[in-house]
N, C-alpha and C. Protein backbone atom coordinates (compact mmCIF):
# COMPACT_ATOMS: atom_id res chain seq x y z
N UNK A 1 172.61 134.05 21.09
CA UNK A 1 171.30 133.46 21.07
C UNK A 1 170.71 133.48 22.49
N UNK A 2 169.32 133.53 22.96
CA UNK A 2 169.22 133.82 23.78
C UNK A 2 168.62 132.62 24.85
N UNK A 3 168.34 132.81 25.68
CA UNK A 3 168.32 131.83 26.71
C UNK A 3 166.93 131.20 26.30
N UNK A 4 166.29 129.70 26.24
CA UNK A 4 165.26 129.12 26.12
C UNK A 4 164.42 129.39 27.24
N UNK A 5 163.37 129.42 27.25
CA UNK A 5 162.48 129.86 28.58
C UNK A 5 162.10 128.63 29.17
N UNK A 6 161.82 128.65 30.19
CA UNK A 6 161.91 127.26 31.19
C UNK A 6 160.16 127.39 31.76
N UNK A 7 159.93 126.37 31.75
CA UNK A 7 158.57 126.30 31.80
C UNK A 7 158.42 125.09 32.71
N UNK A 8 157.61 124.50 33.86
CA UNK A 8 157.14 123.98 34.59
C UNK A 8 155.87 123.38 34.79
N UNK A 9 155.19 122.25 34.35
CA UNK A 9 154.04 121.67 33.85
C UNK A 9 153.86 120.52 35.05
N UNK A 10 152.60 121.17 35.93
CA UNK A 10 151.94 120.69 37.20
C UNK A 10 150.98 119.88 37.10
N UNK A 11 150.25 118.98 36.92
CA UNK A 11 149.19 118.05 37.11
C UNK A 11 148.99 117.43 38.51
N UNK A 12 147.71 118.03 39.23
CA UNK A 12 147.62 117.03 40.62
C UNK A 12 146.56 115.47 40.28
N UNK A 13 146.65 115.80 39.15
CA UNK A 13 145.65 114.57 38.85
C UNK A 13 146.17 113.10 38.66
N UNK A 14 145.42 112.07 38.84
CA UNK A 14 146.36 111.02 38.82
C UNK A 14 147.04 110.85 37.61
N UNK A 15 147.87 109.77 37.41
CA UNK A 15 148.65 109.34 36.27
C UNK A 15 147.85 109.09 34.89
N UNK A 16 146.94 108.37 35.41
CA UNK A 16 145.83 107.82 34.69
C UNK A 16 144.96 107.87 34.20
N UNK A 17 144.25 109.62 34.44
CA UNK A 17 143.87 110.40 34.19
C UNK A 17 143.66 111.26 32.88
N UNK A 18 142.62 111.55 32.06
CA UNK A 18 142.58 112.79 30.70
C UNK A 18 143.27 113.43 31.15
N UNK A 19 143.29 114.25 31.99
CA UNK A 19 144.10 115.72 32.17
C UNK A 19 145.26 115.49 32.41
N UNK A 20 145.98 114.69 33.19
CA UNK A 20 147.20 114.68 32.86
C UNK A 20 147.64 114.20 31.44
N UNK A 21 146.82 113.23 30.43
CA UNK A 21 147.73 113.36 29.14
C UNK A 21 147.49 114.66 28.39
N UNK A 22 146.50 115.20 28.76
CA UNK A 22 146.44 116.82 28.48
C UNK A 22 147.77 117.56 28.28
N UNK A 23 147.89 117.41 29.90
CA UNK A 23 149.20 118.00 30.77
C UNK A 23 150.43 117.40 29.75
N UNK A 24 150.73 116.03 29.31
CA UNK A 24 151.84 116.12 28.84
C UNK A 24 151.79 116.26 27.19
N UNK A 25 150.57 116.34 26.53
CA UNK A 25 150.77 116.83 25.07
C UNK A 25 151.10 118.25 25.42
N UNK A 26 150.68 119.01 26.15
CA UNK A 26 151.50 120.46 26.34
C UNK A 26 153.14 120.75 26.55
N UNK A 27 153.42 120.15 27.08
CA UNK A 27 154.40 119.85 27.57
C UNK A 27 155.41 119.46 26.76
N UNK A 28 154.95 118.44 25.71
CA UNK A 28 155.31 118.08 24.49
C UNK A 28 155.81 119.14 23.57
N UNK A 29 154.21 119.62 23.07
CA UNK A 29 154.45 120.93 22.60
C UNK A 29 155.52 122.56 22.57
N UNK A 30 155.64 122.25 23.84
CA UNK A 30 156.30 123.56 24.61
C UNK A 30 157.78 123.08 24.04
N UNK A 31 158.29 122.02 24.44
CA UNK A 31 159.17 121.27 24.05
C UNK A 31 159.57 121.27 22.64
N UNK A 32 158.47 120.88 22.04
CA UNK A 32 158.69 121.29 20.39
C UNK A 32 159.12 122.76 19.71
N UNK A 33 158.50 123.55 20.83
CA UNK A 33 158.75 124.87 20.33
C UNK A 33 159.76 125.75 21.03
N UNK A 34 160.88 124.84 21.24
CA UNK A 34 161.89 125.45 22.16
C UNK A 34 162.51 125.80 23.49
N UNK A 35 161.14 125.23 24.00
CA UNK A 35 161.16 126.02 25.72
C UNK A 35 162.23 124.38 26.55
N UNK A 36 162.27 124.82 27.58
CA UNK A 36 162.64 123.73 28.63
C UNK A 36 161.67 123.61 29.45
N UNK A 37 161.10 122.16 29.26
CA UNK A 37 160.36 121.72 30.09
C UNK A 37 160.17 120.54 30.70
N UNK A 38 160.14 121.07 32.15
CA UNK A 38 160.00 119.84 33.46
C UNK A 38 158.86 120.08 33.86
N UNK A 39 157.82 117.96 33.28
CA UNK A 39 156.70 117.90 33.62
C UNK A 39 156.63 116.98 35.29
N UNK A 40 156.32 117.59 35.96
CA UNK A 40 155.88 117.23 37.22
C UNK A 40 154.56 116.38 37.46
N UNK A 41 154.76 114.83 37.70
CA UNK A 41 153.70 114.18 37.49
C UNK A 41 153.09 113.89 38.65
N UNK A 42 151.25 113.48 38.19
CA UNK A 42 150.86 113.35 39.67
C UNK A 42 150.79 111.98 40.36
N UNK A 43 150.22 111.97 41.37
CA UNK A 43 150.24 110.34 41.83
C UNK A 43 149.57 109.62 40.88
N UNK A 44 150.05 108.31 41.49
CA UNK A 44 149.49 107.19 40.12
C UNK A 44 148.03 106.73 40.27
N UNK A 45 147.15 106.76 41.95
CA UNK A 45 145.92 107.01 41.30
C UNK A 45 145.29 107.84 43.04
N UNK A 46 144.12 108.42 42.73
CA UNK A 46 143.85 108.63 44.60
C UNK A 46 143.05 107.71 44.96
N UNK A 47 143.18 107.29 46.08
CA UNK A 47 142.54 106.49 46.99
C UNK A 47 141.02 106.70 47.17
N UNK A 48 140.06 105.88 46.80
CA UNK A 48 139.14 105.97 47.14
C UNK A 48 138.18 107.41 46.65
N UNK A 49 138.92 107.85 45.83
CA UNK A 49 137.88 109.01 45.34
C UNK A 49 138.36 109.98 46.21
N UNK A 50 139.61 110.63 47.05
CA UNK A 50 139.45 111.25 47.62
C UNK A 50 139.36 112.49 47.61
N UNK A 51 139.87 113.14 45.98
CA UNK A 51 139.48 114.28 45.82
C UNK A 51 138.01 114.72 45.56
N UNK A 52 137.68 113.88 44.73
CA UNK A 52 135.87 113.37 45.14
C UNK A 52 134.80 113.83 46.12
N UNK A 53 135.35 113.30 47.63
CA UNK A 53 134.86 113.23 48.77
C UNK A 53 135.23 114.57 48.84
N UNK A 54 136.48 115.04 49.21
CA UNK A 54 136.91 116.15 49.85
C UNK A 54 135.86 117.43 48.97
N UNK A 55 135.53 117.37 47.88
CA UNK A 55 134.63 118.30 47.16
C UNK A 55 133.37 118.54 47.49
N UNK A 56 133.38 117.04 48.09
CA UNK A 56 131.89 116.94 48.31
C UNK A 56 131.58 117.42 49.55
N UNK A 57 132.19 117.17 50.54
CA UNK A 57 132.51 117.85 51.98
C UNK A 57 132.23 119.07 51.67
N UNK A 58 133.07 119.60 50.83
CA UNK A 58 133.55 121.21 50.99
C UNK A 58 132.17 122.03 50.38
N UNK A 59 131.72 121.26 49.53
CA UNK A 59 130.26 121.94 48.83
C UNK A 59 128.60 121.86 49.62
N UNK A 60 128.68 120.91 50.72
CA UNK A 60 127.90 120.87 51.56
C UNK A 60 127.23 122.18 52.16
């Protein structure tokens, strides 16, 4: 039988966040369908909006 494929599930978004429960119904999924998967979670929240700001900077 052959080896399960290993899969790696990234979220930089906070904990608390849509996209990370996005991130772990996939993850879920992948899981359901055989694979090995390590979900890598993100911080629990950012400070002050800082990905926010930093966008906003950068789009100036």
């Amino acid at each position: 039988m052959p080896e399960p494929i290993r899969i790696v599930v990234v979220t930089s978004q906070p904990s608390n966040s849509g996209s990370n429960l996005r991130a772990r119904y996939i993850a879920k999924a992948l899981s359901k369908a055989g694979a090995r998967v390590t979900f890598i979670n993100g911080v629990k929240a950012m400070p002050c909006w800082f990905d926010i700001a930093v966008t906003f900077v950068t789009n100036l």
